[in-house]
Each structure stands twice: as C-alpha cells, then as structure tokens.
PDB file of N, CA and C in Angstrom:
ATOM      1  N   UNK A   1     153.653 -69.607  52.098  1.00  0.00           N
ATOM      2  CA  UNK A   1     155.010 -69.376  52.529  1.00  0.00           C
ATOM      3  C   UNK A   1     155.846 -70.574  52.102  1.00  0.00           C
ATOM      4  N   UNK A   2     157.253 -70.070  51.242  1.00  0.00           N
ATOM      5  CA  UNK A   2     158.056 -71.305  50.975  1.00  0.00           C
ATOM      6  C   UNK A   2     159.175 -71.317  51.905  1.00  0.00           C
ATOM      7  N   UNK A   3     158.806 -72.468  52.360  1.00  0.00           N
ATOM      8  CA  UNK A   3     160.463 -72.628  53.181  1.00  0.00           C
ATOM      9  C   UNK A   3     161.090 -74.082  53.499  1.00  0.00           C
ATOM     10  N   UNK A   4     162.345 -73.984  53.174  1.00  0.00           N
ATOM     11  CA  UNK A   4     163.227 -75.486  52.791  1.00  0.00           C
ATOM     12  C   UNK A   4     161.902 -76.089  51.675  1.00  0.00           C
ATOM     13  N   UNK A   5     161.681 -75.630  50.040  1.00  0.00           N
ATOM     14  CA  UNK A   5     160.928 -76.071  49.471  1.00  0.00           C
ATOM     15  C   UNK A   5     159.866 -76.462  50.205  1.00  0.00           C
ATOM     16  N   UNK A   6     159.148 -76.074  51.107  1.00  0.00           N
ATOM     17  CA  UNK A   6     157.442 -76.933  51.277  1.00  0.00           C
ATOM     18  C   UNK A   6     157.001 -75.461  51.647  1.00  0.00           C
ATOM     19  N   UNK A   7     155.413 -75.929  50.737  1.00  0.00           N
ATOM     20  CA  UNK A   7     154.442 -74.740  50.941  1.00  0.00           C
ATOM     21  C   UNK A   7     153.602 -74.731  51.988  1.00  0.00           C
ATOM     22  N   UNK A   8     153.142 -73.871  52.775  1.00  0.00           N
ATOM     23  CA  UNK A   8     152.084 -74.014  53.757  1.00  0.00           C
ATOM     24  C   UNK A   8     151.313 -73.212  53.449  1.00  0.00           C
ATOM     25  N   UNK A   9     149.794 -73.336  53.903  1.00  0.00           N
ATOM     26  CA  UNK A   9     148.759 -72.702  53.328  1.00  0.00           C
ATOM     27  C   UNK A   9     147.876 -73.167  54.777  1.00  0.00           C
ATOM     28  N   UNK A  10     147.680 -71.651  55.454  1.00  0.00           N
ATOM     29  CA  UNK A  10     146.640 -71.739  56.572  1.00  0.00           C
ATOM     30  C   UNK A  10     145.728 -72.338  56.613  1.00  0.00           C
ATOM     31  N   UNK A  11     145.065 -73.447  57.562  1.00  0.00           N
ATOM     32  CA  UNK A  11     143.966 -74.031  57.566  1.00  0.00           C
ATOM     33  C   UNK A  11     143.172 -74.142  58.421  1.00  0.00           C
ATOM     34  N   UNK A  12     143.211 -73.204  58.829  1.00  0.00           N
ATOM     35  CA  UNK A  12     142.468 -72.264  60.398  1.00  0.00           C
ATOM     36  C   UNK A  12     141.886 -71.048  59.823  1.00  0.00           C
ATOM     37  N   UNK A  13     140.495 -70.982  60.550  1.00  0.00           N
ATOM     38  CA  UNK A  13     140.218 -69.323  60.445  1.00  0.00           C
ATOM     39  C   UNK A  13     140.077 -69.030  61.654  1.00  0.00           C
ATOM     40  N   UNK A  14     140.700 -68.042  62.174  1.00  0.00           N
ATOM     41  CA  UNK A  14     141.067 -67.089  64.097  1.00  0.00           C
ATOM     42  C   UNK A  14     140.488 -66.237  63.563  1.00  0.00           C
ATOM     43  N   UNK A  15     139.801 -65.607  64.835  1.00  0.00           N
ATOM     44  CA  UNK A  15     139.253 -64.797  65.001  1.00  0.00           C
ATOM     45  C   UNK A  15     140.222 -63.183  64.864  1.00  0.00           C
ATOM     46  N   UNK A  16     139.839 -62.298  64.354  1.00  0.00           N
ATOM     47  CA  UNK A  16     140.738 -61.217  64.165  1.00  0.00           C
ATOM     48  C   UNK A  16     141.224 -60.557  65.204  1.00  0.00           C
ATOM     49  N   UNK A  17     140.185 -60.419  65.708  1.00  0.00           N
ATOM     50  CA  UNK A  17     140.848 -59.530  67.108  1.00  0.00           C
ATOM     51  C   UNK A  17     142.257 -60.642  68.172  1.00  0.00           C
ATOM     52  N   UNK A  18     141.968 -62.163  67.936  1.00  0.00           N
ATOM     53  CA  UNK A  18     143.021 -62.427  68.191  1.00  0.00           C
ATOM     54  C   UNK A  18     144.154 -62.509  67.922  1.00  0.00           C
ATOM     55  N   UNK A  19     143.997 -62.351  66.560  1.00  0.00           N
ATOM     56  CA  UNK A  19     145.491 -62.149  65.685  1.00  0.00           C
ATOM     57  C   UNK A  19     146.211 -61.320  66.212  1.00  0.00           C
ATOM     58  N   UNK A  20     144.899 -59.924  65.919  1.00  0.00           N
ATOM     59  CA  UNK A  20     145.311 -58.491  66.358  1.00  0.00           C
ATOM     60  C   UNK A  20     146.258 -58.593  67.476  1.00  0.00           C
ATOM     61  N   UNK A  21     145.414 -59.301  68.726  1.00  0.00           N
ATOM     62  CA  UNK A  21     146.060 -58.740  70.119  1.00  0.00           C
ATOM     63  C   UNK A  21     147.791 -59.456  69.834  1.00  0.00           C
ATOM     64  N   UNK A  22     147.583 -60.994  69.263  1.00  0.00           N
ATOM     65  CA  UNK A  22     149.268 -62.106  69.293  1.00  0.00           C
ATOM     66  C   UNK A  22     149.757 -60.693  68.587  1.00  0.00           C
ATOM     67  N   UNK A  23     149.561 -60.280  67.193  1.00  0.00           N
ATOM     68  CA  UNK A  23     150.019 -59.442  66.490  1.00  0.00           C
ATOM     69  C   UNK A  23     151.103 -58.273  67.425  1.00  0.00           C
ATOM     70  N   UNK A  24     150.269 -57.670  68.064  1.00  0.00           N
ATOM     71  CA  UNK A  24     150.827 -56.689  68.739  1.00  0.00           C
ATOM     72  C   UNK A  24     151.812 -56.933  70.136  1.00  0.00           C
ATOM     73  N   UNK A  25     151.340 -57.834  70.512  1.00  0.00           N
ATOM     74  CA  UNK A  25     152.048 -58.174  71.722  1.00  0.00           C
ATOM     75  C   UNK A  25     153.702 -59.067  70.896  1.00  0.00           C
ATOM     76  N   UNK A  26     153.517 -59.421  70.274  1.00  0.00           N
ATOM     77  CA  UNK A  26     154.691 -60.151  69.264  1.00  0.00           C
ATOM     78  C   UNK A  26     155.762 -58.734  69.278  1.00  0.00           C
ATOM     79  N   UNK A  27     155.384 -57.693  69.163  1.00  0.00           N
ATOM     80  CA  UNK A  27     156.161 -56.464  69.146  1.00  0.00           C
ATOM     81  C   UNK A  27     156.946 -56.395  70.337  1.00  0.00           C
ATOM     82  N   UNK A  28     156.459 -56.962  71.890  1.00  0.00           N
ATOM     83  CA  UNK A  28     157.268 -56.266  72.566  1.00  0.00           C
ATOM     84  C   UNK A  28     157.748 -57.560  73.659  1.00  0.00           C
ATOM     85  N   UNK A  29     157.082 -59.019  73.259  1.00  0.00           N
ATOM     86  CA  UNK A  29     157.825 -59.535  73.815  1.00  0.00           C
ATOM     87  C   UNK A  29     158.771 -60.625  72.854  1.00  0.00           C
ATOM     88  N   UNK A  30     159.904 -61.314  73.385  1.00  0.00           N
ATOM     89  CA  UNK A  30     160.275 -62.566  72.688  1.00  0.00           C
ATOM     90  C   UNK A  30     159.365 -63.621  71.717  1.00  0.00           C
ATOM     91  N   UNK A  31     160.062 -64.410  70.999  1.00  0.00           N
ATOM     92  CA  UNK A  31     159.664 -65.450  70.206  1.00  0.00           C
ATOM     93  C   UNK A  31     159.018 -66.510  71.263  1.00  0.00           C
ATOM     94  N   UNK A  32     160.135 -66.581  72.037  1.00  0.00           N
ATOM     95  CA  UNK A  32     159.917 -68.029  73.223  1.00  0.00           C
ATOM     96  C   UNK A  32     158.656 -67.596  73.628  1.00  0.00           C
ATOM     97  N   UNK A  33     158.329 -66.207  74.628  1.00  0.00           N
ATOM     98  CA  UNK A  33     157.280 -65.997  75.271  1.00  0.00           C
ATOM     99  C   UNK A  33     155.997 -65.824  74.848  1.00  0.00           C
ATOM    100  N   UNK A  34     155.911 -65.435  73.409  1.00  0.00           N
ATOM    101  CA  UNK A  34     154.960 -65.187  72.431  1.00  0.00           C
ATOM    102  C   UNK A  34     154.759 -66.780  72.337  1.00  0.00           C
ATOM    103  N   UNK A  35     155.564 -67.903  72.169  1.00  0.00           N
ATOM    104  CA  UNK A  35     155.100 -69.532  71.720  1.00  0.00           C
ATOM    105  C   UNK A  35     154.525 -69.823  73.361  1.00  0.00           C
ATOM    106  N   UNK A  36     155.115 -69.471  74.101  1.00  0.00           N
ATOM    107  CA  UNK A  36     154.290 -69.978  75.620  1.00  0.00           C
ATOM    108  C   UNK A  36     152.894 -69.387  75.657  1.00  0.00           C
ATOM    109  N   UNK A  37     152.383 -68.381  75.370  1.00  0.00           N
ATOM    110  CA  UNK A  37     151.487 -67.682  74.995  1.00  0.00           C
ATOM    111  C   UNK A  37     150.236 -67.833  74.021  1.00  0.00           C
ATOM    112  N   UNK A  38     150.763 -68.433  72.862  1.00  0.00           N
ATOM    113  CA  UNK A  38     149.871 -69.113  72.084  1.00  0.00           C
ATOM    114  C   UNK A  38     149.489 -70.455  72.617  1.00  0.00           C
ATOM    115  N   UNK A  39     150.395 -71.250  73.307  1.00  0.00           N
ATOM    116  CA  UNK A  39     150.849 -72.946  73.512  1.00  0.00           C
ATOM    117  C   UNK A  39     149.541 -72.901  74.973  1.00  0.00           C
ATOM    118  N   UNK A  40     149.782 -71.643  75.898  1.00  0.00           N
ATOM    119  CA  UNK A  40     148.613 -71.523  76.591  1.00  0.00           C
ATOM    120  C   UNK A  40     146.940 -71.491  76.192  1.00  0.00           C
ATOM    121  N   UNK A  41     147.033 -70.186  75.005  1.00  0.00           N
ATOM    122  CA  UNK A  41     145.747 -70.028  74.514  1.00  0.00           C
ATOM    123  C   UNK A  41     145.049 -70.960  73.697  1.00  0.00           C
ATOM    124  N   UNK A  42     145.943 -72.127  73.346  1.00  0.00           N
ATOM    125  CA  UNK A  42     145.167 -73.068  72.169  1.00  0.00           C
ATOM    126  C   UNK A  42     144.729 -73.944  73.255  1.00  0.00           C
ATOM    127  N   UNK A  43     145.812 -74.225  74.429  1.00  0.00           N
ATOM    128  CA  UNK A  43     145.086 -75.239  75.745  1.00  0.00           C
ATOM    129  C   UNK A  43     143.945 -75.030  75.962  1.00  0.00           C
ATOM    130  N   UNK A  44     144.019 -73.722  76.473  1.00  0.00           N
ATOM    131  CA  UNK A  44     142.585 -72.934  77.375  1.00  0.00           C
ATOM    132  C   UNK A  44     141.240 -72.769  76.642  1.00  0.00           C
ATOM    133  N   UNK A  45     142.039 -72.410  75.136  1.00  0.00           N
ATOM    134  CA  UNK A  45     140.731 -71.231  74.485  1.00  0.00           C
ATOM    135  C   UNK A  45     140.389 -72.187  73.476  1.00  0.00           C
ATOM    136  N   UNK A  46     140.787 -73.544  72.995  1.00  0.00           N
ATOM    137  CA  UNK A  46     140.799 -74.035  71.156  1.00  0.00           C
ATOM    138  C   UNK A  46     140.212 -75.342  71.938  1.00  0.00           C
ATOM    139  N   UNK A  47     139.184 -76.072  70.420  1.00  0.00           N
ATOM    140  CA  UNK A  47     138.972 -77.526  70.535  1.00  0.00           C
ATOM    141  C   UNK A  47     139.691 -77.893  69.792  1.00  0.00           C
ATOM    142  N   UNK A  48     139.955 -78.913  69.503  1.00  0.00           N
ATOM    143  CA  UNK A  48     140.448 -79.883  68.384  1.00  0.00           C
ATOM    144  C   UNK A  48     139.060 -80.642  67.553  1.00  0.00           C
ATOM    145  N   UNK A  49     139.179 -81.170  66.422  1.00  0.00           N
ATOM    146  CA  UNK A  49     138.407 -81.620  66.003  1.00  0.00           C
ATOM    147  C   UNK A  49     139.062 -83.198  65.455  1.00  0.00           C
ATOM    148  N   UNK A  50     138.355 -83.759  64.679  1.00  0.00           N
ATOM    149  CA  UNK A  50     139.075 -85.034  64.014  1.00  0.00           C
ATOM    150  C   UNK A  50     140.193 -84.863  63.499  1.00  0.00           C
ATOM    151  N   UNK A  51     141.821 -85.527  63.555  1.00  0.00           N
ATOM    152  CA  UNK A  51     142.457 -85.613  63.302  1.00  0.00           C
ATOM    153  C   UNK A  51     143.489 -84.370  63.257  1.00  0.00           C
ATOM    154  N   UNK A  52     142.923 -83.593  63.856  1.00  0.00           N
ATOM    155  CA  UNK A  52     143.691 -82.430  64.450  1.00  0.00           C
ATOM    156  C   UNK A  52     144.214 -82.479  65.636  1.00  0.00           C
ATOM    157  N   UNK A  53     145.682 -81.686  65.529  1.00  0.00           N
ATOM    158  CA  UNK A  53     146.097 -81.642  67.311  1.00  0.00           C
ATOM    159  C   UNK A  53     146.404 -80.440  67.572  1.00  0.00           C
ATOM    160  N   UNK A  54     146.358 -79.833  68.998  1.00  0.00           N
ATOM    161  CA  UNK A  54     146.815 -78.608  69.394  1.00  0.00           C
ATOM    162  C   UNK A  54     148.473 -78.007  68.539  1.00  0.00           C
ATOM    163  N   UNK A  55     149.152 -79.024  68.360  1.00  0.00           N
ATOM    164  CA  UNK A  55     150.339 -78.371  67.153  1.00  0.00           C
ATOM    165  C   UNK A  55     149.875 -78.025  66.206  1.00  0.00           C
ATOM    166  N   UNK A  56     149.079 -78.697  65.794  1.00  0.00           N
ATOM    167  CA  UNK A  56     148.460 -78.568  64.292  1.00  0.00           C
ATOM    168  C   UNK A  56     147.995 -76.639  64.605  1.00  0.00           C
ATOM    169  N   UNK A  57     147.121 -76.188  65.444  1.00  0.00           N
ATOM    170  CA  UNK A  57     146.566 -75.331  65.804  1.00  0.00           C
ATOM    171  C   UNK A  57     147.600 -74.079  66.272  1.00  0.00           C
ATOM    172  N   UNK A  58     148.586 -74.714  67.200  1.00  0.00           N
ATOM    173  CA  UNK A  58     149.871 -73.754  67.554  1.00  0.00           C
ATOM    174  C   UNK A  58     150.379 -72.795  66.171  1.00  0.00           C
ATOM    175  N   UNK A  59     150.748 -74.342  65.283  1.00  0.00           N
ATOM    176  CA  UNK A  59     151.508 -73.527  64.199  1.00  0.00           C
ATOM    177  C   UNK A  59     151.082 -72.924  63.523  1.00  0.00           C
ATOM    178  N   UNK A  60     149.675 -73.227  62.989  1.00  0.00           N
ATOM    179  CA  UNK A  60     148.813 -71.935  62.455  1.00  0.00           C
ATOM    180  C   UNK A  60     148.712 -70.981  62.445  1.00  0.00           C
ATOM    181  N   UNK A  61     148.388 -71.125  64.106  1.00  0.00           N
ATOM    182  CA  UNK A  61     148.444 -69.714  64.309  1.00  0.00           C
ATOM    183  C   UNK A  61     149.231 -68.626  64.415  1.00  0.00           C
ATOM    184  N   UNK A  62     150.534 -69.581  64.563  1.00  0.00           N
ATOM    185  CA  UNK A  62     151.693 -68.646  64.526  1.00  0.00           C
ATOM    186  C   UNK A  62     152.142 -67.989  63.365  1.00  0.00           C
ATOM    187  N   UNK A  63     152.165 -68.880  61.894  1.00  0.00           N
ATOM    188  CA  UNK A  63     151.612 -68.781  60.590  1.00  0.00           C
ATOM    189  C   UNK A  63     151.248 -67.347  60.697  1.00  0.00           C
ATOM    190  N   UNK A  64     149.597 -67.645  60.610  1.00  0.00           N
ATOM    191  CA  UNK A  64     149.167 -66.417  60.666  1.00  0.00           C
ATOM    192  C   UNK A  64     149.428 -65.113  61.261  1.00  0.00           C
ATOM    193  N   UNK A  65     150.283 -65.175  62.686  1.00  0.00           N
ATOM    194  CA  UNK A  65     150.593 -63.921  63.350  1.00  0.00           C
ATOM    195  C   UNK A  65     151.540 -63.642  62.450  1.00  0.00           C
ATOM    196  N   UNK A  66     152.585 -64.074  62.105  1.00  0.00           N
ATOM    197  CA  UNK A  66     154.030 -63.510  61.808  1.00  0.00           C
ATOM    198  C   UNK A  66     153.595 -63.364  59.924  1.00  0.00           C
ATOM    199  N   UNK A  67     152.771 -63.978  59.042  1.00  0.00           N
ATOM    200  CA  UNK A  67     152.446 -63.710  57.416  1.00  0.00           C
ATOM    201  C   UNK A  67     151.216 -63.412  57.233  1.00  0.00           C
ATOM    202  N   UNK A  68     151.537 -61.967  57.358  1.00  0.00           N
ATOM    203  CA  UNK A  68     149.809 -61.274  57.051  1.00  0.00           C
ATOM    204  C   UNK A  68     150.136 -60.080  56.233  1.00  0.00           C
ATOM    205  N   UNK A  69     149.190 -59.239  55.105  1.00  0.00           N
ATOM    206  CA  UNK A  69     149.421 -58.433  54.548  1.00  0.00           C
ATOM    207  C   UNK A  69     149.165 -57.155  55.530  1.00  0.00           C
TER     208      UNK A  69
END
C-alpha cells in the first residue's frame, strides 16, 4: 500500500479466522470502535517479541483487515 509516498508491506501472519471475524465486524461498527477492538485483542490475545511493540502489531493488523484481495 502507497500512501504519502511510503510503502508498507505486512509483517505479521494472523490467523484467518481472525481477520475473518475484524473483517466482518468492520462492516457494522465504526473505525474508532473497530481500533478499541483490535487495541484490546493485541493486549489480551498477542506477545510481542524483540523489538516489537503492540503498535507495531495494532497497525498490522489493521493493514491487513482493511487490504485484502
């Protein structure tokens, strides 16, 4: 994805069915509530590893919900 010139390129692999569920639920609620939502599930459900942070992980995944074929 290009935007304001810089490329991003996913560096996470999620599990599908979670995409699936952000995927669908992205349909019927807000942007805001969908980011409280992920911002919860990376707390609860994600590790971090070296030099990674839960943003790092947020935006990914959000990445991935909203640019998928």
């Amino acid at each position: 994805m290009k935007k304001n010139n810089i490329t991003y390129e996913p560096r996470f692999t999620w599990n599908e069915d979670t995409l699936t569920a952000f995927r669908l639920e992205s349909n019927y609620i807000s942007y805001e509530e969908l980011l409280n939502e992920v911002e919860k599930f990376v707390e609860n459900s994600c590790h971090t590893e070296d030099g990674e942070t839960e943003e790092d992980l947020i935006r990914d995944l959000l990445y991935q919900i909203f640019n998928y074929d």
